[in-house]
N, C-alpha and C. Protein backbone atom coordinates (compact mmCIF):
# COMPACT_ATOMS: atom_id res chain seq x y z
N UNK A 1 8.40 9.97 -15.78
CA UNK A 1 6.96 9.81 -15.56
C UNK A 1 6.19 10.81 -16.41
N UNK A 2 5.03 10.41 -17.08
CA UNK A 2 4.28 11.32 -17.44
C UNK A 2 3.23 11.71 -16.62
N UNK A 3 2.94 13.30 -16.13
CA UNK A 3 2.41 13.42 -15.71
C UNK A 3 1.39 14.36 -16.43
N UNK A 4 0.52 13.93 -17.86
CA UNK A 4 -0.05 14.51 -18.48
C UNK A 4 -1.75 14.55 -17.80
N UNK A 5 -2.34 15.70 -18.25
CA UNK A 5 -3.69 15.38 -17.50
C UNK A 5 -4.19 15.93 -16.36
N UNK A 6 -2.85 16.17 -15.64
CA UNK A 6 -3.03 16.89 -13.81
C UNK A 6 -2.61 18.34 -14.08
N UNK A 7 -3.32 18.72 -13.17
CA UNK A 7 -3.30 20.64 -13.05
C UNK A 7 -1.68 20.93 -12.97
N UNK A 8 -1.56 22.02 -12.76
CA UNK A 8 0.38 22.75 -12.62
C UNK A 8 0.60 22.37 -11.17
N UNK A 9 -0.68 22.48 -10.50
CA UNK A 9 -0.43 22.08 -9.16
C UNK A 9 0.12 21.12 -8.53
N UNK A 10 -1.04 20.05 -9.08
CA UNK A 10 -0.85 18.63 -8.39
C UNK A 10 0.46 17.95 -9.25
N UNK A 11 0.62 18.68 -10.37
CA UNK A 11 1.70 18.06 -10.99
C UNK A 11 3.38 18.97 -9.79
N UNK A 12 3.53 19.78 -9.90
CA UNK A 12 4.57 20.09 -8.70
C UNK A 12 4.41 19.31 -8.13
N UNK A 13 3.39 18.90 -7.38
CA UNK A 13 3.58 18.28 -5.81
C UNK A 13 3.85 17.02 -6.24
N UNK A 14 3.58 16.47 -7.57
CA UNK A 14 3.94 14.76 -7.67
C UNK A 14 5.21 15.02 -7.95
N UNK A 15 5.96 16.26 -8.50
CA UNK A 15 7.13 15.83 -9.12
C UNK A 15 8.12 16.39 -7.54
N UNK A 16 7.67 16.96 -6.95
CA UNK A 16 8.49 17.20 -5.35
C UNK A 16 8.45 15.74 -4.79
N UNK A 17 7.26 15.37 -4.72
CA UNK A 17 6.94 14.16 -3.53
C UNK A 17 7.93 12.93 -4.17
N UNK A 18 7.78 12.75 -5.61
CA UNK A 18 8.70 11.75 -6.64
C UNK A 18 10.40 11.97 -6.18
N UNK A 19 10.82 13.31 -6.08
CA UNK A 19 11.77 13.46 -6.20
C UNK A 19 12.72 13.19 -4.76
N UNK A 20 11.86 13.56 -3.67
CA UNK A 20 12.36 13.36 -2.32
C UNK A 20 12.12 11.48 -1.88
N UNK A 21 10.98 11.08 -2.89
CA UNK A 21 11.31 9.18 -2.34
C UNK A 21 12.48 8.57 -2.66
N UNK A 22 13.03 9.22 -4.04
CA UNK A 22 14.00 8.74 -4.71
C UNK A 22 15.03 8.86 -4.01
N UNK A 23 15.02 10.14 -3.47
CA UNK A 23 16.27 10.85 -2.54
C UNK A 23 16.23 9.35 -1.25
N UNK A 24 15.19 9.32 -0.61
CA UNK A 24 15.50 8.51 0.17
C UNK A 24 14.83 6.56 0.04
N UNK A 25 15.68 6.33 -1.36
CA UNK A 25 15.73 4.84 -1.72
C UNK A 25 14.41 4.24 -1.65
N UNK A 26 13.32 5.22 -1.91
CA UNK A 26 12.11 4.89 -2.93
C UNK A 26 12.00 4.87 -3.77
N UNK A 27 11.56 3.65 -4.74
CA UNK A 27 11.14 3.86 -6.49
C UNK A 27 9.75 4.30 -6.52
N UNK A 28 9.36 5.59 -7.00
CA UNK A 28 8.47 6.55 -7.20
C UNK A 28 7.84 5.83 -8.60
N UNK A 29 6.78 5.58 -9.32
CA UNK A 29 5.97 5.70 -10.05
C UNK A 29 4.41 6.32 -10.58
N UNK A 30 4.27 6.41 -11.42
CA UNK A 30 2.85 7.50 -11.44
C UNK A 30 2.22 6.89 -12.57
N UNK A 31 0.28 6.81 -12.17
CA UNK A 31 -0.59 6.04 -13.55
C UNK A 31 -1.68 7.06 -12.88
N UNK A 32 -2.12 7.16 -14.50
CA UNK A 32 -2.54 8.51 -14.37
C UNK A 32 -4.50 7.96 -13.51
N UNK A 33 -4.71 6.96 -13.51
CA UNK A 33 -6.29 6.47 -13.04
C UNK A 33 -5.70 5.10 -12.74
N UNK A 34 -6.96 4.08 -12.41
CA UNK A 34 -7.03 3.00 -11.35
C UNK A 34 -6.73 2.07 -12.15
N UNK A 35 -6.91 1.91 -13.54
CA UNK A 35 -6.64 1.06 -14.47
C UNK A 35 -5.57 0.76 -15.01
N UNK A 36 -4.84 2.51 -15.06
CA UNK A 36 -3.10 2.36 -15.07
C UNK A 36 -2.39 1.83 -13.88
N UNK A 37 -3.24 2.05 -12.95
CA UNK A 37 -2.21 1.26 -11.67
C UNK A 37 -2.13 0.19 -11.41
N UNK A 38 -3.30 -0.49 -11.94
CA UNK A 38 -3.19 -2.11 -12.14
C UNK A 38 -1.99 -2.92 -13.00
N UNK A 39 -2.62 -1.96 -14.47
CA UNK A 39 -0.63 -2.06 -14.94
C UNK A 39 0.01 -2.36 -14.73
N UNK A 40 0.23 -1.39 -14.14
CA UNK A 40 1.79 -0.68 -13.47
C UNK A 40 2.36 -2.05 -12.37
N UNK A 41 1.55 -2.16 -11.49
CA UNK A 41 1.61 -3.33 -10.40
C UNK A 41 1.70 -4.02 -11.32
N UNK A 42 1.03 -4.88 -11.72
CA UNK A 42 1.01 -6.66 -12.38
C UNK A 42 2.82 -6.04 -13.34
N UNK A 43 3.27 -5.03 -14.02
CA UNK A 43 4.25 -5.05 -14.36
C UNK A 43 5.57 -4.85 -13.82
N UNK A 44 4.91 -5.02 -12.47
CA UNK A 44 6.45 -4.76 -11.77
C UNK A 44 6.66 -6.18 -10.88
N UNK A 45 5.63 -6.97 -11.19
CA UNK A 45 6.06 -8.94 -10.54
C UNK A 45 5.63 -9.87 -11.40
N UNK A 46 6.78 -10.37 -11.53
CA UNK A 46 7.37 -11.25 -12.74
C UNK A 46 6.54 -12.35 -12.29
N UNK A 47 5.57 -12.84 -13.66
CA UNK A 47 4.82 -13.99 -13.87
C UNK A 47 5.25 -15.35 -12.54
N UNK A 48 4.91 -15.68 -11.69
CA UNK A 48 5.22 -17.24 -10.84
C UNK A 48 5.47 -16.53 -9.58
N UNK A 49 5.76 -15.71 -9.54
CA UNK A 49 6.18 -15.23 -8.03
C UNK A 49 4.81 -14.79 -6.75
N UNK A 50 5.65 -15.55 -5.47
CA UNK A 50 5.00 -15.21 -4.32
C UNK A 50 4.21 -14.19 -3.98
N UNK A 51 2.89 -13.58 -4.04
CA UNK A 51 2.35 -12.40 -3.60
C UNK A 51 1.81 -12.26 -2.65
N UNK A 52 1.60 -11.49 -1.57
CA UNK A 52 0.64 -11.49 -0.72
C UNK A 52 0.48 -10.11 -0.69
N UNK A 53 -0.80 -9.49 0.09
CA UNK A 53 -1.09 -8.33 0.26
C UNK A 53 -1.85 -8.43 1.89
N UNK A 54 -1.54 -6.69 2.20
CA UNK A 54 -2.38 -6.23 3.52
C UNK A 54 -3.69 -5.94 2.85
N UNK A 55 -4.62 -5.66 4.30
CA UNK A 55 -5.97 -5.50 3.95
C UNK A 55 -5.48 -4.12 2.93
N UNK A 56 -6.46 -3.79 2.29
CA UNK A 56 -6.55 -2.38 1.34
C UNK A 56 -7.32 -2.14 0.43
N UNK A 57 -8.18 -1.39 1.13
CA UNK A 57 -9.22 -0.64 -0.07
C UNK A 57 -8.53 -0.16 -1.37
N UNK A 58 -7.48 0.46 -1.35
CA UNK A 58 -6.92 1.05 -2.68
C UNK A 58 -6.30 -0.06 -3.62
N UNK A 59 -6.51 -1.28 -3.06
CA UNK A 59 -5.83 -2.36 -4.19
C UNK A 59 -7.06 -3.16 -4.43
N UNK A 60 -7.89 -3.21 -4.03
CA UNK A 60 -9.70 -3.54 -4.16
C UNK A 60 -10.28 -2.41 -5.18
N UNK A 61 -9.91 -1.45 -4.92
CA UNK A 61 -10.36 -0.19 -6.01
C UNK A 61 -9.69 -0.35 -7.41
N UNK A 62 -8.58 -0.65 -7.47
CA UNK A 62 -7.74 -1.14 -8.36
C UNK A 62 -7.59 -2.58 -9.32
N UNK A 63 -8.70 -3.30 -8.36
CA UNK A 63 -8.97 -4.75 -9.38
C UNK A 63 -7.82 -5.38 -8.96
N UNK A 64 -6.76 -5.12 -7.85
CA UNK A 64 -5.32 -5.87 -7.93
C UNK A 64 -6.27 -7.14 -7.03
N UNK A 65 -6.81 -7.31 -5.99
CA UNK A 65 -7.26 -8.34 -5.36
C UNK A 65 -7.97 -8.94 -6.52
N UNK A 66 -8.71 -8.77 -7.00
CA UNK A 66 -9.61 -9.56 -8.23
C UNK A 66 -8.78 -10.55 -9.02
N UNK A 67 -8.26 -9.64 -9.26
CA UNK A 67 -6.84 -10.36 -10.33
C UNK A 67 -5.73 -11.07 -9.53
N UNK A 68 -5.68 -11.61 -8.17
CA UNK A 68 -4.95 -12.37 -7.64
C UNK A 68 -6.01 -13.33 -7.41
N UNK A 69 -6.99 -13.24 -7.08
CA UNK A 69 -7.93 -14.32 -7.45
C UNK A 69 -8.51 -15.22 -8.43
N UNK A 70 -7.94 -14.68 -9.16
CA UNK A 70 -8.10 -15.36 -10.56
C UNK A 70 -6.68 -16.73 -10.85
N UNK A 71 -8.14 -17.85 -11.03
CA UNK A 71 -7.45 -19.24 -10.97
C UNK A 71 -5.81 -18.79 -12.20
N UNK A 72 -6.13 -18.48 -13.15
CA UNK A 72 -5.07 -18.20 -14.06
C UNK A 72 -3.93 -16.71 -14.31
N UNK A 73 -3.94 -16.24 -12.79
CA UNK A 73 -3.73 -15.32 -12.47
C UNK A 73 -1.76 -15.59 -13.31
N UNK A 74 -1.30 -16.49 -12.71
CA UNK A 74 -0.20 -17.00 -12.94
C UNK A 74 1.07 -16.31 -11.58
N UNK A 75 0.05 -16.01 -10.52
CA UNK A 75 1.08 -15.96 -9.67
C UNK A 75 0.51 -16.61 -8.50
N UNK A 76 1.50 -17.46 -7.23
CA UNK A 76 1.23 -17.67 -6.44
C UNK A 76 0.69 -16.88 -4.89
N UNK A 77 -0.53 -16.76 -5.39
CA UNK A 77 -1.63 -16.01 -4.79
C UNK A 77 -1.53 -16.01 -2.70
N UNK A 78 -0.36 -15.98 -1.90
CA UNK A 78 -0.55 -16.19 -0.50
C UNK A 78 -1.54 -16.09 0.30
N UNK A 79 -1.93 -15.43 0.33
CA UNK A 79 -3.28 -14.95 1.00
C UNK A 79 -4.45 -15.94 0.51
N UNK A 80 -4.87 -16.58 -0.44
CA UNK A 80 -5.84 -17.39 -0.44
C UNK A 80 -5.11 -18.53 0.33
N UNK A 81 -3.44 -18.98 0.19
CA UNK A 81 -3.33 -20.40 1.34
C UNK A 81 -3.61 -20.12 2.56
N UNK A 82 -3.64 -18.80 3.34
CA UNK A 82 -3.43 -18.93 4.39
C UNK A 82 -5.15 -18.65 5.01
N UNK A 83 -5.69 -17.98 3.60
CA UNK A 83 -7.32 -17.94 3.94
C UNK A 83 -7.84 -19.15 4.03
N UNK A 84 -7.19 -19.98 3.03
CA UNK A 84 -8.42 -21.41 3.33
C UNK A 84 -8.19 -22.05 4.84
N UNK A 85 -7.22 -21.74 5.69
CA UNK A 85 -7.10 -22.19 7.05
C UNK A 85 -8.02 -22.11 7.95
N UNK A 86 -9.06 -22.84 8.43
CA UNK A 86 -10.21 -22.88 9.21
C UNK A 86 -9.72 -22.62 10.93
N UNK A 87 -8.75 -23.08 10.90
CA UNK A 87 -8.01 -22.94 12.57
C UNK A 87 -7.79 -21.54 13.08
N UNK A 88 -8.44 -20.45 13.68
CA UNK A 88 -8.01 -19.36 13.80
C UNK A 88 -6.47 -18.89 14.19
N UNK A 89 -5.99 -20.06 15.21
CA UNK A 89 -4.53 -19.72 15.65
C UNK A 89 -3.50 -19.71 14.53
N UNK A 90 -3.71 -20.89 13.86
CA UNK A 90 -3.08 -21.75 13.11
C UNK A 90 -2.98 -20.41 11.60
N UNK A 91 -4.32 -20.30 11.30
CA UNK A 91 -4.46 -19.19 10.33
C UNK A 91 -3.30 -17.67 10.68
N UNK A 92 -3.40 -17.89 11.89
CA UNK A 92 -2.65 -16.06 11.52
C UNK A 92 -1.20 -16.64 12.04
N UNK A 93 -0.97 -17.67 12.25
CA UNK A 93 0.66 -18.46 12.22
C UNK A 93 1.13 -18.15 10.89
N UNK A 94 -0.14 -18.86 9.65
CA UNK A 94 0.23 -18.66 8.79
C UNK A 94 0.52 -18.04 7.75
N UNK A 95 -0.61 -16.99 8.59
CA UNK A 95 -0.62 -15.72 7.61
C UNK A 95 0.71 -14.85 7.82
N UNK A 96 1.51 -14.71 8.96
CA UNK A 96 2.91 -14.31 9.02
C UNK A 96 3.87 -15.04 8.31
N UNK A 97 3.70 -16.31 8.33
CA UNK A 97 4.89 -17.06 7.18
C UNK A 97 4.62 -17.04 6.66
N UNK A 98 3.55 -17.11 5.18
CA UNK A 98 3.69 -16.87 4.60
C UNK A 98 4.00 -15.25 3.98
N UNK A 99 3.47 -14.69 4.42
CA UNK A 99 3.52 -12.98 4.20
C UNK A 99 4.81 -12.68 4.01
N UNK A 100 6.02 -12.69 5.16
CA UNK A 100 7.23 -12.94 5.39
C UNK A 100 7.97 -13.47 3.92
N UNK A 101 7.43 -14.67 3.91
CA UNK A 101 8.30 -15.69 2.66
C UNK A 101 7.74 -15.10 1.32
N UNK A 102 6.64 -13.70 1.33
CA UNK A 102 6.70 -13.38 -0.26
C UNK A 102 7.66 -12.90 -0.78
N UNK A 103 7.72 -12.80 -2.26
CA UNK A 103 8.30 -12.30 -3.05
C UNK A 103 7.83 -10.72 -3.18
N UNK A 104 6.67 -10.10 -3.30
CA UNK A 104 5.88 -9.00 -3.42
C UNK A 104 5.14 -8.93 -2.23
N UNK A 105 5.62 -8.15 -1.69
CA UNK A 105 4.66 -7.63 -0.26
C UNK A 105 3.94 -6.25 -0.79
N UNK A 106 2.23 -6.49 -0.77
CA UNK A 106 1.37 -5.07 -1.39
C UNK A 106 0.78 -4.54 -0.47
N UNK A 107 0.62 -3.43 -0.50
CA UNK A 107 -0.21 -2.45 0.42
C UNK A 107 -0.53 -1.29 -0.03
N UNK A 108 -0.71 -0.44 1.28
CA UNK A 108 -0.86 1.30 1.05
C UNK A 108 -0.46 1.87 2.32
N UNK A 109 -0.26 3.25 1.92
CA UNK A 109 0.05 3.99 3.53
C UNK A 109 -0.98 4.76 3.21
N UNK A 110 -1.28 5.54 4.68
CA UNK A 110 -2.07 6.65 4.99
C UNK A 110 -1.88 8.34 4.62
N UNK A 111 -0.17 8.05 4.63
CA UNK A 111 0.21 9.54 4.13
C UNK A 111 1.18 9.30 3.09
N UNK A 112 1.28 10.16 2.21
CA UNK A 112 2.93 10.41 1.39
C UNK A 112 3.03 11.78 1.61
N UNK A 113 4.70 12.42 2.29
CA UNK A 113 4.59 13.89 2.21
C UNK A 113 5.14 13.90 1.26
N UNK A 114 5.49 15.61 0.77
CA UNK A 114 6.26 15.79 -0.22
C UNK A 114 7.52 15.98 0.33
N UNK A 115 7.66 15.39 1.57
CA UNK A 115 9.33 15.41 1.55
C UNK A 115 9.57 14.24 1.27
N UNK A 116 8.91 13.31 1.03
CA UNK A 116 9.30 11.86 0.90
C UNK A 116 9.56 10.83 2.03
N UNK A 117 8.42 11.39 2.98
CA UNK A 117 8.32 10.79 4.23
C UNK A 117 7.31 10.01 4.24
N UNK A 118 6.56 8.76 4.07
CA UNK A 118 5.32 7.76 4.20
C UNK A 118 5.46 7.29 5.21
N UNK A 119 3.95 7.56 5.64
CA UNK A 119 3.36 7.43 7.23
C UNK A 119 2.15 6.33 6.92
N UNK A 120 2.47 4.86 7.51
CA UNK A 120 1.26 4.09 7.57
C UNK A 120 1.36 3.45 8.95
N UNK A 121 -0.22 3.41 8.97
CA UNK A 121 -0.48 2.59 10.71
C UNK A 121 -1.69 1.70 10.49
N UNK A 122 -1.46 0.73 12.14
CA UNK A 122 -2.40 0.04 11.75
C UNK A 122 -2.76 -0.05 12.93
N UNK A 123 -4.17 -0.63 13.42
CA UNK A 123 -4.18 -1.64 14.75
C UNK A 123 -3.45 -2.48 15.17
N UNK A 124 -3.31 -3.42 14.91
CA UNK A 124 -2.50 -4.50 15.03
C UNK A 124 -0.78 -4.34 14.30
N UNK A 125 -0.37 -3.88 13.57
CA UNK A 125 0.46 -3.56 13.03
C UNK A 125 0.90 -4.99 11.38
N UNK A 126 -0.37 -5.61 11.47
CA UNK A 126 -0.21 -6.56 10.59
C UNK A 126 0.41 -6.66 8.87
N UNK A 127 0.08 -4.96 8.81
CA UNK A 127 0.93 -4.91 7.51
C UNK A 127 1.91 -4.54 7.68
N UNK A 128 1.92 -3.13 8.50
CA UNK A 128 3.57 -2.49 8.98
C UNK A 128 4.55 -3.63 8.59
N UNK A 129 4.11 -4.48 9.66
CA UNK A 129 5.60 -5.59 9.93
C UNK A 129 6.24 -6.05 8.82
N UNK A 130 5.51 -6.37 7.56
CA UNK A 130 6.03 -6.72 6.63
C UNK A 130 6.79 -5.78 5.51
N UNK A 131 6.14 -4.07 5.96
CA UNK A 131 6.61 -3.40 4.94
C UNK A 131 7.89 -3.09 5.45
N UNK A 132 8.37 -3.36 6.68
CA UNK A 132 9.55 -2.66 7.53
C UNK A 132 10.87 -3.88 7.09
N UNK A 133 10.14 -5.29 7.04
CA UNK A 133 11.02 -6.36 6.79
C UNK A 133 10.53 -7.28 6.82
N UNK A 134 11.23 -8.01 5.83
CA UNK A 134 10.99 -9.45 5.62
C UNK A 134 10.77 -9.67 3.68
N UNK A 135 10.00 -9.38 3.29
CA UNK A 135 9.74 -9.69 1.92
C UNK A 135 10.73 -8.97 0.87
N UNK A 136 11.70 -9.14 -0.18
CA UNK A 136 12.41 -8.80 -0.86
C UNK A 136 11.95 -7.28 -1.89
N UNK A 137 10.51 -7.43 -1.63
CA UNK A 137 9.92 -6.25 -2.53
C UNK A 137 8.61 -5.85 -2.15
N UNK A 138 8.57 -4.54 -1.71
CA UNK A 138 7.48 -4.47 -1.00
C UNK A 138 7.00 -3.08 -2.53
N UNK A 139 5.57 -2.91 -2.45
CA UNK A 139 4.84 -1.95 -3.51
C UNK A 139 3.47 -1.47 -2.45
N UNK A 140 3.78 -0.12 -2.55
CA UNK A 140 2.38 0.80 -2.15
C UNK A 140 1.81 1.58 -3.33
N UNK A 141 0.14 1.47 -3.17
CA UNK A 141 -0.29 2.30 -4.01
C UNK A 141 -1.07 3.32 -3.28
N UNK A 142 -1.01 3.96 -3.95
CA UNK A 142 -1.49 5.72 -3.07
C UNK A 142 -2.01 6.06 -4.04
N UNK A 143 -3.29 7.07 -3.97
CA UNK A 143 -4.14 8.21 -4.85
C UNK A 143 -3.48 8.96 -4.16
N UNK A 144 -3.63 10.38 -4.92
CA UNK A 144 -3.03 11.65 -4.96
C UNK A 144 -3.90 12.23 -3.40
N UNK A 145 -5.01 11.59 -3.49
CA UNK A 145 -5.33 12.51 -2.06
C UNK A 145 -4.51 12.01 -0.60
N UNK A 146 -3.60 11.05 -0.64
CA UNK A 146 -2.69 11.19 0.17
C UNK A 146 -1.25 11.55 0.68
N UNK A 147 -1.44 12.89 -0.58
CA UNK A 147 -0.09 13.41 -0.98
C UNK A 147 -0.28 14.50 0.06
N UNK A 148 0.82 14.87 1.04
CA UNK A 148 0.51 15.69 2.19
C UNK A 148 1.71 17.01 2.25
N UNK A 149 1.75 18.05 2.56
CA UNK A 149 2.99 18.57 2.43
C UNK A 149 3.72 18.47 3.21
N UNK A 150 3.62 17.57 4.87
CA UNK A 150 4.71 17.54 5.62
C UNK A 150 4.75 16.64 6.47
N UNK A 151 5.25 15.76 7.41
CA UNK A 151 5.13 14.68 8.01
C UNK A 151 3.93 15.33 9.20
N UNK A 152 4.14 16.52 9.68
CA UNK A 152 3.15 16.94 10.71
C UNK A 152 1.87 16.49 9.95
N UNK A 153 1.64 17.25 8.86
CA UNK A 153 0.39 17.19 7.96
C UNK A 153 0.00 15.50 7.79
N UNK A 154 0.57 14.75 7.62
CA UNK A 154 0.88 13.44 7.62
C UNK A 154 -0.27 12.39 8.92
N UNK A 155 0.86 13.09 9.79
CA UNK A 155 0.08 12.81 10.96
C UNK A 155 -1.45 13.12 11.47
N UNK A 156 -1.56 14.44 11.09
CA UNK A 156 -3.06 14.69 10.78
C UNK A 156 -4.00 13.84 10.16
N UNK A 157 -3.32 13.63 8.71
CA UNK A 157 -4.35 12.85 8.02
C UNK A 157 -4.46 11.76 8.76
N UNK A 158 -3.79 10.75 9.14
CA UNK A 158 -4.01 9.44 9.73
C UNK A 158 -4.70 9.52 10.97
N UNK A 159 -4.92 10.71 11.60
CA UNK A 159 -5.77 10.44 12.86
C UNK A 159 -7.16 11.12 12.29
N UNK A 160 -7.36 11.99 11.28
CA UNK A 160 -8.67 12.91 11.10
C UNK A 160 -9.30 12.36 10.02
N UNK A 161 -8.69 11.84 9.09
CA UNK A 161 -9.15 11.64 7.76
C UNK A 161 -8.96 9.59 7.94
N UNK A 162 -8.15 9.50 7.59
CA UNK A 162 -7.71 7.25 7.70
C UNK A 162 -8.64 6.60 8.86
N UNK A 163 -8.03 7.42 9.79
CA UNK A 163 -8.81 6.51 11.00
C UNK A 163 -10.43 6.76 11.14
N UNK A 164 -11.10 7.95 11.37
CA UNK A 164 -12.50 7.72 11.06
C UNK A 164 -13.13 6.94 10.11
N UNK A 165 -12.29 6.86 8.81
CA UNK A 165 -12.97 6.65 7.59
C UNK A 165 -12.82 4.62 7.63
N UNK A 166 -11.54 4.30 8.45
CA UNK A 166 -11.70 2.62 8.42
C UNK A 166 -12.55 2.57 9.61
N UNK A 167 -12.46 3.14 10.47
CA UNK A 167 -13.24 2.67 11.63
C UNK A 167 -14.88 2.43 11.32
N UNK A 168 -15.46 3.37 9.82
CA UNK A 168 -17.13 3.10 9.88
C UNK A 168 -16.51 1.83 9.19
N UNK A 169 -15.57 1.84 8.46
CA UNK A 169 -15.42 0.53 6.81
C UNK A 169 -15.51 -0.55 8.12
N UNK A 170 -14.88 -0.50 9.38
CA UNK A 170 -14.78 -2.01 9.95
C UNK A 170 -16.16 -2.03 10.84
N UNK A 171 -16.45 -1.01 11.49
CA UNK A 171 -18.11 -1.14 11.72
C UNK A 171 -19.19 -2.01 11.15
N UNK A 172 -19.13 -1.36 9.60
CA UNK A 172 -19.90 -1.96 9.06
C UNK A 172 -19.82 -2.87 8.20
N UNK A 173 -18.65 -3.34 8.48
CA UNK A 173 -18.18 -5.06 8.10
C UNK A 173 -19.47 -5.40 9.55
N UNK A 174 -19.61 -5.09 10.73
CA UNK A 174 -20.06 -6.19 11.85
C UNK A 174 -18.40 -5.91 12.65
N UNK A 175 -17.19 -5.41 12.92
CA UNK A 175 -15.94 -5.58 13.81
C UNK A 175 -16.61 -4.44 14.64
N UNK A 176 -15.85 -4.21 15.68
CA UNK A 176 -15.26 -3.62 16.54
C UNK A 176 -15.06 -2.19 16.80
N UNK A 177 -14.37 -1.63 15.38
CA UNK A 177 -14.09 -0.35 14.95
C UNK A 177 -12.38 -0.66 14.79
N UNK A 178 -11.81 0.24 14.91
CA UNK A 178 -10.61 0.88 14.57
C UNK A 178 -9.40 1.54 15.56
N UNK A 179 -8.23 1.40 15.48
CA UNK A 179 -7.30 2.62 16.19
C UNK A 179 -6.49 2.00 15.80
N UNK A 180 -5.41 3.48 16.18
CA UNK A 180 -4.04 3.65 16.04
C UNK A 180 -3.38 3.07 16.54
N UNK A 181 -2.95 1.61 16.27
CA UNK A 181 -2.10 0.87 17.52
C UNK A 181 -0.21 1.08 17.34
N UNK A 182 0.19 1.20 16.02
CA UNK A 182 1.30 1.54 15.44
C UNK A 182 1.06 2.20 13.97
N UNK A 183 2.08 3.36 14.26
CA UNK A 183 2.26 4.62 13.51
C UNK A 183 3.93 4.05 13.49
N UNK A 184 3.97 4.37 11.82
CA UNK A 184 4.93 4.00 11.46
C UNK A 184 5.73 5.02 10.31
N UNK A 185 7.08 5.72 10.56
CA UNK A 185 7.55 6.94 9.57
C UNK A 185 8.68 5.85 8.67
N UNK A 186 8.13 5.94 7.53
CA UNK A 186 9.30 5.55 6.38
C UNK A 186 10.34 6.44 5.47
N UNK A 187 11.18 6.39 6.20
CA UNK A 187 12.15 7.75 5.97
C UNK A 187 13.41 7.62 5.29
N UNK A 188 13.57 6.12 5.37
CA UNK A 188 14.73 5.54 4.35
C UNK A 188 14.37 4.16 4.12
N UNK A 189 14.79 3.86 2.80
CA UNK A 189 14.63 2.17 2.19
C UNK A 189 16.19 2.25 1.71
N UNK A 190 16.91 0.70 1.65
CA UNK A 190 17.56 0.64 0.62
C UNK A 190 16.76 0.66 -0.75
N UNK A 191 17.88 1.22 -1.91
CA UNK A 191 17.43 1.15 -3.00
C UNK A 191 16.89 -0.36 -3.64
N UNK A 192 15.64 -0.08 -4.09
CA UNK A 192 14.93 -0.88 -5.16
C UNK A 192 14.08 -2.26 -3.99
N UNK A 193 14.06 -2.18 -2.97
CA UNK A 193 13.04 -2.47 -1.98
C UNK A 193 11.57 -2.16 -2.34
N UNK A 194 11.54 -1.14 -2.07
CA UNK A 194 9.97 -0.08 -2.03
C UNK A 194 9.51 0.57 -3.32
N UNK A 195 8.37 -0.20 -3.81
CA UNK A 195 8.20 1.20 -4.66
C UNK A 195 6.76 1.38 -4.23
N UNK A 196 6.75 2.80 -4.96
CA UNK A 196 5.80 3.60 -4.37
C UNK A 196 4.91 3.78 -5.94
N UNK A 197 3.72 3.45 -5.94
CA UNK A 197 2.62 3.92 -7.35
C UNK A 197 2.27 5.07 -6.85
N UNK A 198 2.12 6.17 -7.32
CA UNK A 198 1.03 7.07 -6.85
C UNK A 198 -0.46 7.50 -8.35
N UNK A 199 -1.17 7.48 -8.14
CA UNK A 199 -2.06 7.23 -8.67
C UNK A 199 -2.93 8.48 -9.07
N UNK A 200 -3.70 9.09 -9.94
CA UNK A 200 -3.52 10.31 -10.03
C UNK A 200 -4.98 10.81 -9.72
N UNK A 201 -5.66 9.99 -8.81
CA UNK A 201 -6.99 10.30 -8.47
C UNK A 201 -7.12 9.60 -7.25
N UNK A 202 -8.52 10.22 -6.33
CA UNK A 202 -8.37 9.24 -5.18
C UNK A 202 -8.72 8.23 -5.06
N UNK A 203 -8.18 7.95 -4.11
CA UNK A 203 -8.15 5.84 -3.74
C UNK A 203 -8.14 5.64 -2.57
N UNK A 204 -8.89 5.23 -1.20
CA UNK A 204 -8.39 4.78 -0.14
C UNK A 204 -8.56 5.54 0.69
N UNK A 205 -8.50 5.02 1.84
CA UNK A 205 -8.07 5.87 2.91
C UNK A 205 -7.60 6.47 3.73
């Protein structure tokens, strides 16, 4: 990885946090801004293949939703079949099979430590489920501001920093608000499952 551009600092902590995912059967990658991470993603799923994604500001920041929307995207886009479903039941039937049956399952977590521990939660647990199992290849993208030094620290962020910050984002959609319904520690993958972008500025929440 090049990690040209970042202080002595943040560069340690990417090359600790890199080194402990690997340790535990994460593929670690690094783009140095939002434009390299788009990259990076579209180059790691091969032209025709199944995609779907969880909700995520950091792949909206990234242009990756834009670019699955796009009629000539050249991949089979999941999430728009299961969006055009007008049936509410029927819709989130489908939004699990299909999700399940991708090829690329996308998201983000809330924490990365530098031990190589990723901590994501949700309300509902609607992305969890898929990053834990089911899809052959799952990809998170992370900005550096969710690089944490310890799973405790981890945990912090997702209740002080993630959760306030979606709870105004779903407010002021018009929802409900927000909580912690499942907290989830990713502490081992088999190899070449998971990879992890980390991104070298912030993204998300």
């Amino acid at each position: 990885m090049s990690l040209d551009g970042l202080s002595a600092d943040l560069r340690g902590r990417v090359e600790r946090t890199s080194s402990a995912l690997e340790g535990r059967g994460v593929s670690p990658r690094f783009a140095a801004d939002r434009r390299e991470a788009l990259a990076t993603v579209l180059g790691l799923i091969p032209k025709g293949s199944a995609v779907a994604h969880g909700t995520s500001t950091t792949l909206v920041e990234i242009g990756f939703v834009d670019e699955m929307k796009r009629p000539d995207s050249g991949y089979r886009y999941m999430n728009a079949e299961w969006l055009a479903e007008n049936d509410a039941a029927e819709r989130g039937r489908l939004r699990a099979k299909l999700s399940v049956e991708s090829d690329y399952f996308l998201g983000s977590v809330q924490a990365v430590s530098e031990t190589g521990v990723a901590i994501g939660c949700d309300a509902s647990g609607s992305r969890q489920a898929f990053y834990t199992f089911g899809p052959p290849h799952v990809i998170w993208v992370a900005g550096v501001n969710k690089l944490v030094p310890d799973v405790d620290a981890g945990v912090r962020r997702v209740r002080e920093i993630a959760l306030p910050l979606e709870d105004k984002r779903i407010r002021a959609a018009g929802g409900g608000g927000s909580f912690v319904g499942k907290l989830v520690f990713y502490e081992r993958e088999r190899p070449g499952r998971i990879t992890l972008v980390l991104v070298g500025e912030n993204l998300g929440f």
